[in-house]
Structures are given as C-alpha cells and as structure tokens.
Protein backbone atom coordinates (compact mmCIF):
# COMPACT_ATOMS: atom_id res chain seq x y z
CA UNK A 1 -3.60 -16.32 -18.97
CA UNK A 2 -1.89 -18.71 -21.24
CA UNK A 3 1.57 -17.82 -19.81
CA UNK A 4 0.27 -18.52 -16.42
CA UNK A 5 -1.34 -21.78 -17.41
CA UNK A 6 2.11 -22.62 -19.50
CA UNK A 7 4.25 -21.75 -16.03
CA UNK A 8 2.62 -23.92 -13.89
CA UNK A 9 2.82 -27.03 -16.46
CA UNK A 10 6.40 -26.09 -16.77
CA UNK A 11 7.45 -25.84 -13.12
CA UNK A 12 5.13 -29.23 -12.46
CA UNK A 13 7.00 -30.58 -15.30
CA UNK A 14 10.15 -29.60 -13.74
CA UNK A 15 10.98 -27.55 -10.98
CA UNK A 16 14.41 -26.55 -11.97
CA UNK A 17 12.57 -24.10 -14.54
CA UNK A 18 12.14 -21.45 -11.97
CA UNK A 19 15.63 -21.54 -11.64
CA UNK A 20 16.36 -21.08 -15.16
CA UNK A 21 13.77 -18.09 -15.90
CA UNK A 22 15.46 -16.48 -12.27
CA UNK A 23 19.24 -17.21 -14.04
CA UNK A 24 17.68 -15.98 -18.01
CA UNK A 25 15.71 -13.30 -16.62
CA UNK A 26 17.75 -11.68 -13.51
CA UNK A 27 14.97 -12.45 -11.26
CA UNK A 28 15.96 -11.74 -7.39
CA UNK A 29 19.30 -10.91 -8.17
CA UNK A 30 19.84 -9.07 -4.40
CA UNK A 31 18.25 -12.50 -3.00
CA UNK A 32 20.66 -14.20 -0.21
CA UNK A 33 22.48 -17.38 -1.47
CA UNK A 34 21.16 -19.07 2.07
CA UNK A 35 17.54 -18.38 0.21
CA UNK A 36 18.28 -18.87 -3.13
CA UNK A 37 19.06 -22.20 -1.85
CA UNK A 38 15.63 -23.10 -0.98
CA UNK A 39 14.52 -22.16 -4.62
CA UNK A 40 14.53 -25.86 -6.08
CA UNK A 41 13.69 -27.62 -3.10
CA UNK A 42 10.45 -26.08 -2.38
CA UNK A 43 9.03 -26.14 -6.16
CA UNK A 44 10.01 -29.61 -6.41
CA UNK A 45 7.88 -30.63 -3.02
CA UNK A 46 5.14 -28.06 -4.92
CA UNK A 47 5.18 -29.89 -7.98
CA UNK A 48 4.96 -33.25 -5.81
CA UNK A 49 1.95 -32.53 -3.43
CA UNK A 50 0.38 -30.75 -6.54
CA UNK A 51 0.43 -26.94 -4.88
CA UNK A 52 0.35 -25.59 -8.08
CA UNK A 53 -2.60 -27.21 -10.12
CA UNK A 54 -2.53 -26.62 -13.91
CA UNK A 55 -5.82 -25.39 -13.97
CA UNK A 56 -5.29 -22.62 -11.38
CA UNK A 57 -7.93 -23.99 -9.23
CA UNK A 58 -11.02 -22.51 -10.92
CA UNK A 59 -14.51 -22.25 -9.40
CA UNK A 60 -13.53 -24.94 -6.77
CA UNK A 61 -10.56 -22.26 -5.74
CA UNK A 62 -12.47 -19.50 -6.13
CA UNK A 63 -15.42 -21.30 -3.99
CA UNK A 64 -12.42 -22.01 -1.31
CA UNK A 65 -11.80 -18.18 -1.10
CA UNK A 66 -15.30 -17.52 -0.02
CA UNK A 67 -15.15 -20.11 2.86
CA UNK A 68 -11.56 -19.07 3.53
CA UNK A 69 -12.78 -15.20 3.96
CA UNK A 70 -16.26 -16.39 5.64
CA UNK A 71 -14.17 -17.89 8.22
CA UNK A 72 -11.92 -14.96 8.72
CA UNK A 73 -15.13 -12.87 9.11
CA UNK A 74 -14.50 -11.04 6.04
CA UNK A 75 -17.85 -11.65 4.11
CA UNK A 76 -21.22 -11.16 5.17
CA UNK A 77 -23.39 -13.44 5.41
CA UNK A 78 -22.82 -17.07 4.37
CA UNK A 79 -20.31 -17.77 2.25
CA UNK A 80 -21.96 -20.97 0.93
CA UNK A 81 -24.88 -18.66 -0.94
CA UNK A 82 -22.18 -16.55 -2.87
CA UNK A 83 -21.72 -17.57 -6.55
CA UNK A 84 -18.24 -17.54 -7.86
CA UNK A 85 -19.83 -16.25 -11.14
CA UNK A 86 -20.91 -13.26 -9.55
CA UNK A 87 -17.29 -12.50 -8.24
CA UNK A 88 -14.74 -14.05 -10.79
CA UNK A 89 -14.49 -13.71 -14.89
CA UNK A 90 -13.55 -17.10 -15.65
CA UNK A 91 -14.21 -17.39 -19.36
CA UNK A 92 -10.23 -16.41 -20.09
CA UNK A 93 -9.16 -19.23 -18.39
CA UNK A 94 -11.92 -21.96 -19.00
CA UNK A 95 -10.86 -20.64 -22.90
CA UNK A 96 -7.22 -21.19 -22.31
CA UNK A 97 -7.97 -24.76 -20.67
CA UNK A 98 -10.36 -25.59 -23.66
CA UNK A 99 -13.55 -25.92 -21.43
C-alpha cells in the first residue's frame, strides 16, 4: 500500500517518473514508439485534473463504485444502503495515510 500511495505522489509530483521507472525497469519494452509517445502527455494532464488522487479515493471511491455498478445494473437493490465497510478493508490504507 505504501508503494502505491508513494507512486501516485511521485507521478503527481512529476509525470516524467513513469517514464523513468518504464526506462529503469523495462516496462513495455514491445510498446509502439507512436504510443510510447503518449506516455508523458497523458500523466501530465492526470496529474493536472487530479486523476490520480494521493489518497486513492477511499470510502468516497469506493461509495462511487456502488453507484457506478447500481447504475450498470450490477447490484441489487440500492446502492445508496450498501456500506463500503462491509465491502472494502480500508484500515491498510487509512494506516498508510495516517488517519
């Protein structure tokens, strides 16, 4: 969990990272230059809207999945009843954020 936290700070922090853990770790090495391309662009647009929040999202994401899947007509019943508690261990990360 604390890798994943420390990712998304780092690519937030600068978007170029994902390029250097691709280049350090041989990440996608088969990937087409037209793509590779794209890499830096589209983190650095992430990292400006904030697609990537530093605290994963939490219970608000995980209370976003329910609607998301009540609206595909993937959960019975209503989604707004569901607790994320009952559905997601977040004690790890709540830890890792110091909550």
């Amino acid at each position: 969990m604390e890798q994943l936290v420390s990712a998304v700070k780092q690519i937030n922090a600068n978007p170029s990272w994902v390029l250097e853990q691709r280049k350090k770790y041989n990440l996608l090495e088969d990937l087409p230059e037209e793509l590779e391309q794209e890499i830096l662009p589209y983190y650095r647009l992430a990292a400006e809207i904030g697609l990537f929040p530093e605290d994963s999202g939490g219970a608000e994401a995980a209370g976003q999945d329910f609607e998301f899947y009540g609206v595909a007509g993937e959960l019975k019943g209503d989604p707004k009843e569901l607790k994320v508690e009952d559905y997601w261990y977040l004690e790890p990360l709540n830890q890792v954020l110091g909550m």
